[in-house]
PDB file of N, CA and C in Angstrom:
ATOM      1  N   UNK A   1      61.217  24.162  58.650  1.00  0.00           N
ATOM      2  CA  UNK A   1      60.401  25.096  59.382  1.00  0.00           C
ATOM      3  C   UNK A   1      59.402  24.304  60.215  1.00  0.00           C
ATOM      4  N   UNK A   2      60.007  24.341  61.397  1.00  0.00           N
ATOM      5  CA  UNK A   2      58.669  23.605  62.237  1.00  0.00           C
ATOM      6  C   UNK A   2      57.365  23.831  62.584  1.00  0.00           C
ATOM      7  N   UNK A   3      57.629  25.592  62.407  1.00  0.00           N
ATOM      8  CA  UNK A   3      56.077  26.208  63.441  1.00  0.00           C
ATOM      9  C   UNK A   3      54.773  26.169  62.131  1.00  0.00           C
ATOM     10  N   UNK A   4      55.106  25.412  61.033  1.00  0.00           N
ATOM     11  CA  UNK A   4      53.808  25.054  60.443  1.00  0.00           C
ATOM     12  C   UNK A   4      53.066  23.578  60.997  1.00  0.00           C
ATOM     13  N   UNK A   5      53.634  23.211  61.962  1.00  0.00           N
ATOM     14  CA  UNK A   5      53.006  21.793  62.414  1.00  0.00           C
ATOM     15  C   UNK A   5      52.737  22.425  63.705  1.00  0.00           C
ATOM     16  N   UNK A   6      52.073  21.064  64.363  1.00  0.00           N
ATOM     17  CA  UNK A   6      51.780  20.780  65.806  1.00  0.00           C
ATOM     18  C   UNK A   6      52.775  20.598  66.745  1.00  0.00           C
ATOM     19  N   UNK A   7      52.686  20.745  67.495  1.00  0.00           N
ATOM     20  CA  UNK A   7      54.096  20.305  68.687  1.00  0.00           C
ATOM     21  C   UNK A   7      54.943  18.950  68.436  1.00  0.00           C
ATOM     22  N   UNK A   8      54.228  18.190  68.605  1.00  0.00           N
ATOM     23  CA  UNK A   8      54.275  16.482  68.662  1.00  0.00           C
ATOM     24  C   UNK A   8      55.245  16.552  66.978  1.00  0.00           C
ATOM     25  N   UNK A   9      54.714  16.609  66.446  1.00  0.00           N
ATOM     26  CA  UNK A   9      54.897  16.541  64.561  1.00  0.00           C
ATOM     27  C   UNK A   9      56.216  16.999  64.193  1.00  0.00           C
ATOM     28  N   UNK A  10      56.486  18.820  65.255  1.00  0.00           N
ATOM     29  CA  UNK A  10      57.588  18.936  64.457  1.00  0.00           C
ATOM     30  C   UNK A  10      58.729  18.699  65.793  1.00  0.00           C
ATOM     31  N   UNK A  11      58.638  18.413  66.845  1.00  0.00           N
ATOM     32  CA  UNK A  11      59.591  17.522  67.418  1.00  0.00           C
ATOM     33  C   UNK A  11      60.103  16.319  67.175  1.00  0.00           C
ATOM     34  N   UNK A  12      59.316  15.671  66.317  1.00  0.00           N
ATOM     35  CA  UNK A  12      59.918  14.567  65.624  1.00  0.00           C
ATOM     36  C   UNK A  12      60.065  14.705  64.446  1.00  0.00           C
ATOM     37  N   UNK A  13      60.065  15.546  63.599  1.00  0.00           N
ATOM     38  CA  UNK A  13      60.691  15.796  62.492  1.00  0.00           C
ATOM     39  C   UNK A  13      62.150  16.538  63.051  1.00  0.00           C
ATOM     40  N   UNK A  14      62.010  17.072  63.801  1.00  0.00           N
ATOM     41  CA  UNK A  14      63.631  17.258  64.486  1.00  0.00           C
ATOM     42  C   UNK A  14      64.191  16.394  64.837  1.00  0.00           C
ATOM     43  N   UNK A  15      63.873  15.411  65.469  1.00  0.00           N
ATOM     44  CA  UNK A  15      64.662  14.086  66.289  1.00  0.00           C
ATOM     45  C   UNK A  15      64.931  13.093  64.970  1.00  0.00           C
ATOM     46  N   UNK A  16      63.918  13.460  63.824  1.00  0.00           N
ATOM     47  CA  UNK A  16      64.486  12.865  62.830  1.00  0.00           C
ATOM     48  C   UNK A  16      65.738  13.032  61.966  1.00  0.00           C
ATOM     49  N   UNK A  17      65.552  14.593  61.945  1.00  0.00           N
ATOM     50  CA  UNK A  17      67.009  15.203  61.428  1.00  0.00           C
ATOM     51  C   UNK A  17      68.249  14.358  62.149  1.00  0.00           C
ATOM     52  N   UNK A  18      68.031  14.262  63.460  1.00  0.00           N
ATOM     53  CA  UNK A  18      69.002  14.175  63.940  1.00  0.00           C
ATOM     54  C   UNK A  18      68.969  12.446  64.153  1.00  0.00           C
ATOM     55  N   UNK A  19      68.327  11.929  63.984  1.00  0.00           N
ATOM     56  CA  UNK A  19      68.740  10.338  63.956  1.00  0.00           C
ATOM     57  C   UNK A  19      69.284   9.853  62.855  1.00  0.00           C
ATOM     58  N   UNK A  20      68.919  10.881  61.274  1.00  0.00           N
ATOM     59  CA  UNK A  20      69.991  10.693  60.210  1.00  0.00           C
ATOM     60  C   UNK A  20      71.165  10.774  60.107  1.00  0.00           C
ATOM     61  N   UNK A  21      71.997  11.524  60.976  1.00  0.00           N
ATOM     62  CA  UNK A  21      73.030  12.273  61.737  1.00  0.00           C
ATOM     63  C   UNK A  21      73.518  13.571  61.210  1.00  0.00           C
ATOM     64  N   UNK A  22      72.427  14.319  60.697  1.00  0.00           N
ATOM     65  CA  UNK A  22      72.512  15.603  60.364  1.00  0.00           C
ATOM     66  C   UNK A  22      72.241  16.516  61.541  1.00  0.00           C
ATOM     67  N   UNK A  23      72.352  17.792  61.382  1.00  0.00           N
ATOM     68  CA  UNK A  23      72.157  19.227  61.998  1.00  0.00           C
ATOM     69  C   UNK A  23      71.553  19.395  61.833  1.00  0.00           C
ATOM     70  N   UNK A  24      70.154  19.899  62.750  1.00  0.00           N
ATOM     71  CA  UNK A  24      68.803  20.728  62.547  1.00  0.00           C
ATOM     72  C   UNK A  24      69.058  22.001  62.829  1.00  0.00           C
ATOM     73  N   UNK A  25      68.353  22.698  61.562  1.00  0.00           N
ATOM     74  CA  UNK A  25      68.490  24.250  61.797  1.00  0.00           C
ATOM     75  C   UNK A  25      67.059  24.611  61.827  1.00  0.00           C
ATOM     76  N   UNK A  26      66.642  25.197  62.873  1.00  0.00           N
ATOM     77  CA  UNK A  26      64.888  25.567  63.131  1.00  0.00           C
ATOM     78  C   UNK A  26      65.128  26.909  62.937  1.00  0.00           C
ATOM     79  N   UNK A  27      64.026  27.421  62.353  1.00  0.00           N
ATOM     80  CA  UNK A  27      63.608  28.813  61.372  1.00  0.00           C
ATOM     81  C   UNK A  27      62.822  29.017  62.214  1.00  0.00           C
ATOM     82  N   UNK A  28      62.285  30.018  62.305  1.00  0.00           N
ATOM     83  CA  UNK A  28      60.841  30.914  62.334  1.00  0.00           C
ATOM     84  C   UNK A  28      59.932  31.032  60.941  1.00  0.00           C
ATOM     85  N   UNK A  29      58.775  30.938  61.175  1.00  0.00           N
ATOM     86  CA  UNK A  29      57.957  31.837  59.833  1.00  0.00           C
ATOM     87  C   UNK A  29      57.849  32.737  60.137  1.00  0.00           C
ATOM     88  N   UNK A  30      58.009  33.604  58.953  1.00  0.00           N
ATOM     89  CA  UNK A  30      57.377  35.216  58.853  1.00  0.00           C
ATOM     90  C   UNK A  30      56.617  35.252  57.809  1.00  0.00           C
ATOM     91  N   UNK A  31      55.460  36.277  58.242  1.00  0.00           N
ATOM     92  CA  UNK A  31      55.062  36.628  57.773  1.00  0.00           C
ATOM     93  C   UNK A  31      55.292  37.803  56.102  1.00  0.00           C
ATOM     94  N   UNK A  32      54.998  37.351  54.803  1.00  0.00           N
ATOM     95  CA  UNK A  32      56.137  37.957  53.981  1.00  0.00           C
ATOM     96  C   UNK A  32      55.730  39.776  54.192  1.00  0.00           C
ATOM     97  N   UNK A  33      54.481  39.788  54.249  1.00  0.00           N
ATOM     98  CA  UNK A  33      53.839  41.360  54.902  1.00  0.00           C
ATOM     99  C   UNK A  33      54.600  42.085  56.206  1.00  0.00           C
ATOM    100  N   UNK A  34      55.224  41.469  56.706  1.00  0.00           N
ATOM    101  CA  UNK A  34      55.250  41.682  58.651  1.00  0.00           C
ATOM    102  C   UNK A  34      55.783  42.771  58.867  1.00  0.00           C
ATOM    103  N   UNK A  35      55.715  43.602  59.327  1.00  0.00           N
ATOM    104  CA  UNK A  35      56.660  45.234  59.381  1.00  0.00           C
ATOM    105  C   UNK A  35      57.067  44.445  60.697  1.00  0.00           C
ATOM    106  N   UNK A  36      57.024  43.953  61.574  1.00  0.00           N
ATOM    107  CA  UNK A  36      58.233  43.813  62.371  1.00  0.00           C
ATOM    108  C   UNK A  36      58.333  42.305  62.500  1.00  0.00           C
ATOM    109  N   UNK A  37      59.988  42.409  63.204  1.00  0.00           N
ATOM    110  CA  UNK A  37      60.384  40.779  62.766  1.00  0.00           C
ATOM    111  C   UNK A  37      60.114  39.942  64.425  1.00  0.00           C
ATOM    112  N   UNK A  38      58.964  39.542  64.232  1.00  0.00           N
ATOM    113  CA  UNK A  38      58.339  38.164  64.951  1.00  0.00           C
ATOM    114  C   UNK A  38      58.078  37.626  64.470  1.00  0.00           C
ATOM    115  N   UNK A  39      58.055  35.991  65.035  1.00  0.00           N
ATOM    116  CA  UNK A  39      57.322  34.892  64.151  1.00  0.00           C
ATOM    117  C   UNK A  39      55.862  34.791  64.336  1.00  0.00           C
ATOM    118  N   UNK A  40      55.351  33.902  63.183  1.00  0.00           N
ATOM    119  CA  UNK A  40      53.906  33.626  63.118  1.00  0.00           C
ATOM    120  C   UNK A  40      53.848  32.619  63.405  1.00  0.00           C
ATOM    121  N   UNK A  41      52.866  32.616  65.130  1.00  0.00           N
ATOM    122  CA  UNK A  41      52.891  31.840  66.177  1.00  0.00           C
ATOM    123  C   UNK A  41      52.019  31.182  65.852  1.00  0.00           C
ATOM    124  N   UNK A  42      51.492  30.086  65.340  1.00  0.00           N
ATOM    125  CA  UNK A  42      50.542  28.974  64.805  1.00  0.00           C
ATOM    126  C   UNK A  42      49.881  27.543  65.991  1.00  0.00           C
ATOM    127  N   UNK A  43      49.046  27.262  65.762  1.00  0.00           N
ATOM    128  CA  UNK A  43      48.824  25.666  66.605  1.00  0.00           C
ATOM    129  C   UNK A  43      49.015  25.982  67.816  1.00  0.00           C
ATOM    130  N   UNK A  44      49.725  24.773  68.649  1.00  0.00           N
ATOM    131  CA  UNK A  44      49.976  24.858  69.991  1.00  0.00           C
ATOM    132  C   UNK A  44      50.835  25.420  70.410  1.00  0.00           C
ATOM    133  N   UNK A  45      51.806  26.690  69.668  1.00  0.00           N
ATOM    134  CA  UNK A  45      52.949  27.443  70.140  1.00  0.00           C
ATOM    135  C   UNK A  45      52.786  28.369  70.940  1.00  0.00           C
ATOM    136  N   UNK A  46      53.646  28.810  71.598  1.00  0.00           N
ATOM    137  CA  UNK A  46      53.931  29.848  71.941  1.00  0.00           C
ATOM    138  C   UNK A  46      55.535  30.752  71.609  1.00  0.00           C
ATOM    139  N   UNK A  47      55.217  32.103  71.420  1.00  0.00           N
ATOM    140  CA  UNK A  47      56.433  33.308  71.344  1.00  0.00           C
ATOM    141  C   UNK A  47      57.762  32.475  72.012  1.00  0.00           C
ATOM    142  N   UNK A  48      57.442  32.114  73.256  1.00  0.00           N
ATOM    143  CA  UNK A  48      58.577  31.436  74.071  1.00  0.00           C
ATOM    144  C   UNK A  48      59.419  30.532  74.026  1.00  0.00           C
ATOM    145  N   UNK A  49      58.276  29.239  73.685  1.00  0.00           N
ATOM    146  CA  UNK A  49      58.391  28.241  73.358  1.00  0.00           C
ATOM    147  C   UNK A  49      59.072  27.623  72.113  1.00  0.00           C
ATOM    148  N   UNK A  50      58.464  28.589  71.071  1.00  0.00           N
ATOM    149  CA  UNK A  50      59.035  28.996  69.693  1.00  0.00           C
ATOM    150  C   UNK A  50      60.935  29.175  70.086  1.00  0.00           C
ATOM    151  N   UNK A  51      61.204  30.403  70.616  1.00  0.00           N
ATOM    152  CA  UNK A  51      62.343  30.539  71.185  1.00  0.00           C
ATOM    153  C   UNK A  51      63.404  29.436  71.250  1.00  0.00           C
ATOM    154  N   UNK A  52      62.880  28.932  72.382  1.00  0.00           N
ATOM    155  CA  UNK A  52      63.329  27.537  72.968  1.00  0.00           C
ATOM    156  C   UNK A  52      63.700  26.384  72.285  1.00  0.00           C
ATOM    157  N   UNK A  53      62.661  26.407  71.858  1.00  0.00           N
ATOM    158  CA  UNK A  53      62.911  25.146  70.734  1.00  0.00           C
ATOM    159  C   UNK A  53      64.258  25.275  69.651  1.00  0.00           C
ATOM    160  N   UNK A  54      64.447  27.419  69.047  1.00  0.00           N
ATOM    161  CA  UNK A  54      65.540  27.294  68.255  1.00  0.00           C
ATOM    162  C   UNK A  54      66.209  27.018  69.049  1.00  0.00           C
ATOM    163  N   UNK A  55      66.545  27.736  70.175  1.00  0.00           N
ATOM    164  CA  UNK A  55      67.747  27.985  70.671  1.00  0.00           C
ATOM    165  C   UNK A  55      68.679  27.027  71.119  1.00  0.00           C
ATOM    166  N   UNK A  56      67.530  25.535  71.614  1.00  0.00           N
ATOM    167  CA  UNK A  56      68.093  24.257  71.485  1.00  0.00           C
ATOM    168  C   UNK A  56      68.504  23.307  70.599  1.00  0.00           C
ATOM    169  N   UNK A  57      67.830  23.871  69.349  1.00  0.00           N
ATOM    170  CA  UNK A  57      68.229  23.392  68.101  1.00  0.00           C
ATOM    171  C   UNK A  57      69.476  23.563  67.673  1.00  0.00           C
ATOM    172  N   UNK A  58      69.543  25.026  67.758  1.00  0.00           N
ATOM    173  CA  UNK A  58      70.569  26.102  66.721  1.00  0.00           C
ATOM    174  C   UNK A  58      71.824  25.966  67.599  1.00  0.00           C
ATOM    175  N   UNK A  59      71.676  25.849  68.731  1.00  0.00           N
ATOM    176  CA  UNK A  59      73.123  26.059  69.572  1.00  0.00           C
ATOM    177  C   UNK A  59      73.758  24.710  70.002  1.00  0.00           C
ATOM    178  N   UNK A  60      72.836  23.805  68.917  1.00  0.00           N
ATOM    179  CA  UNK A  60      73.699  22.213  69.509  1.00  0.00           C
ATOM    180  C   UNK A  60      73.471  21.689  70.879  1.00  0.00           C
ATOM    181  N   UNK A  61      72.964  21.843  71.211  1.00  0.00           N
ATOM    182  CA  UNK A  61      72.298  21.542  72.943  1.00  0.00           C
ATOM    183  C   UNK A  61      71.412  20.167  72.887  1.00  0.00           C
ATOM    184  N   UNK A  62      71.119  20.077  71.835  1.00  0.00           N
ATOM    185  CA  UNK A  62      70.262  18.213  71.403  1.00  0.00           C
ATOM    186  C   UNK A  62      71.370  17.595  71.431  1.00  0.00           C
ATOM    187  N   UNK A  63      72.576  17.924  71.513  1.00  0.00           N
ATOM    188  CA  UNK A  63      73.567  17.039  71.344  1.00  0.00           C
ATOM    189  C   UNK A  63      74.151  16.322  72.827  1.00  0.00           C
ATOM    190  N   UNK A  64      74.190  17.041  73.620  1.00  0.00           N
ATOM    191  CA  UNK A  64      74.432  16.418  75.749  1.00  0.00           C
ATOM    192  C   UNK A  64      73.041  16.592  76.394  1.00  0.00           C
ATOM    193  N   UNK A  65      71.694  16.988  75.775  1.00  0.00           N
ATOM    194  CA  UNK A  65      70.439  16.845  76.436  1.00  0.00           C
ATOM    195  C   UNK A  65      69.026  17.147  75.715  1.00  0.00           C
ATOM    196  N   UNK A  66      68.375  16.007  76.151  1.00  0.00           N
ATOM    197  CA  UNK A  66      67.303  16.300  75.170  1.00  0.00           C
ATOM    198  C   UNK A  66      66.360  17.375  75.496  1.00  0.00           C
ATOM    199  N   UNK A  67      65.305  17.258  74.381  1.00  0.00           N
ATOM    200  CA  UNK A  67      64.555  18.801  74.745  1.00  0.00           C
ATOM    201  C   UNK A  67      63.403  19.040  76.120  1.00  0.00           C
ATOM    202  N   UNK A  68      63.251  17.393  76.742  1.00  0.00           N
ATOM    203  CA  UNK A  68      62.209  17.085  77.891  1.00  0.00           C
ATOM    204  C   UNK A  68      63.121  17.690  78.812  1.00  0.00           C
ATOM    205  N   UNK A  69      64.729  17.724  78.971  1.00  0.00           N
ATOM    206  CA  UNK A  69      65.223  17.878  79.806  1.00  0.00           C
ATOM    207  C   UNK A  69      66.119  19.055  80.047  1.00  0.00           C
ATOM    208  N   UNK A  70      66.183  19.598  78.926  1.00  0.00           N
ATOM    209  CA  UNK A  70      66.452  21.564  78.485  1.00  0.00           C
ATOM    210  C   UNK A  70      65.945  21.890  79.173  1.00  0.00           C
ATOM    211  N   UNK A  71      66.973  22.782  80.534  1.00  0.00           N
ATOM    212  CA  UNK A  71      66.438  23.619  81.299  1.00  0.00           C
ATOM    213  C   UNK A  71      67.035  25.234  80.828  1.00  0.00           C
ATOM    214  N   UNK A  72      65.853  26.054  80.123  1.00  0.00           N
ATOM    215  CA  UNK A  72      65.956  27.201  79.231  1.00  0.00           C
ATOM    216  C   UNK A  72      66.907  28.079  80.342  1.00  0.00           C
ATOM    217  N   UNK A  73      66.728  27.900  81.589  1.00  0.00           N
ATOM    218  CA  UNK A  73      67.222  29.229  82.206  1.00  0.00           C
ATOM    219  C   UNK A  73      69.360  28.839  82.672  1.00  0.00           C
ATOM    220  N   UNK A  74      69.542  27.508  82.346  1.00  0.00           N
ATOM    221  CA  UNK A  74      70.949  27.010  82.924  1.00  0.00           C
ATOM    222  C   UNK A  74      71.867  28.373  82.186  1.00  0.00           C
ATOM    223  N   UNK A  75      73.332  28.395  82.380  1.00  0.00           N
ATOM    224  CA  UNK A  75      73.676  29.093  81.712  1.00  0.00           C
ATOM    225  C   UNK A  75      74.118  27.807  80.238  1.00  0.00           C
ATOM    226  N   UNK A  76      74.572  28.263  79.219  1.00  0.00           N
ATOM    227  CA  UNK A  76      75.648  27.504  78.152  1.00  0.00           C
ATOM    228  C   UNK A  76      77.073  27.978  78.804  1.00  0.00           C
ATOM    229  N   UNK A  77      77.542  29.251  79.387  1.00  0.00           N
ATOM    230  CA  UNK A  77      78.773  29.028  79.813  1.00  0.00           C
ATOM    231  C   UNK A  77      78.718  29.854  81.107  1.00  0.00           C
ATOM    232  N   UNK A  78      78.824  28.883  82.134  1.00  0.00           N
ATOM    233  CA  UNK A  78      78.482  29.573  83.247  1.00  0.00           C
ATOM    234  C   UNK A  78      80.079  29.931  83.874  1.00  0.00           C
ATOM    235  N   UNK A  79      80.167  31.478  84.343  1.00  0.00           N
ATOM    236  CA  UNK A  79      81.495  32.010  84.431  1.00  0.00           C
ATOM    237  C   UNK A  79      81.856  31.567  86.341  1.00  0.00           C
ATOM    238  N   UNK A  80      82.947  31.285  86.295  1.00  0.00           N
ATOM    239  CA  UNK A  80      83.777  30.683  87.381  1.00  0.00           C
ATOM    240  C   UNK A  80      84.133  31.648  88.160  1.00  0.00           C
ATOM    241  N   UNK A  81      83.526  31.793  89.525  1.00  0.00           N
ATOM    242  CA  UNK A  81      84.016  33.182  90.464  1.00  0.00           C
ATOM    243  C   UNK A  81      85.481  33.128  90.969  1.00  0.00           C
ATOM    244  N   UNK A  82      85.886  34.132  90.898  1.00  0.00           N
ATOM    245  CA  UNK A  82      87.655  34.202  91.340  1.00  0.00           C
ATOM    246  C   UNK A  82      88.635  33.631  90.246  1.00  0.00           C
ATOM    247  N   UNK A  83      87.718  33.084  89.127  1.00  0.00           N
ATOM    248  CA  UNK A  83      88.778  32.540  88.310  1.00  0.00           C
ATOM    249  C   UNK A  83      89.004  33.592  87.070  1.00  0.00           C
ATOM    250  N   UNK A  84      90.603  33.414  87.358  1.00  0.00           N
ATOM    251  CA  UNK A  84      91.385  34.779  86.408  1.00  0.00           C
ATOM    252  C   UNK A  84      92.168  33.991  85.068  1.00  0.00           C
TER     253      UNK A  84
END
């Protein structure tokens, strides 16, 4: 669970996962009270950012680019016009 650290802290506890040559799986915290399911945005995060960070985690994307260079808006499978 990263979003109990600082930015800096738990990006390299990720890059660590992955220099062991394991899979990082990034969580959210919740709140165990929370009537609805958002995370508890802590430190220097943001809702977004939070996002981002799984989505580059979770979908294997640390694997052809790092996270300085994750551009959130590319597609993962960008569809080919005219192609049938």
């Amino acid at each position: 669970m990263i979003y109990t650290a600082m930015r800096p802290t738990a990006t390299r506890r990720i890059q660590c996962v992955i220099d062991t040559g394991a899979e990082p799986y990034v969580q959210p915290v919740m709140k165990l009270n929370a009537r609805e399911k958002r995370p508890w945005v802590r430190h220097d995060w943001t809702p977004k950012l939070l996002g981002q960070v799984q989505r580059w985690a979770n979908r294997h994307i640390w694997r052809k680019t790092p996270f300085a260079e994750y551009d959130v808006r590319a597609r993962t499978n960008p569809r080919r016009i005219g192609a049938d």
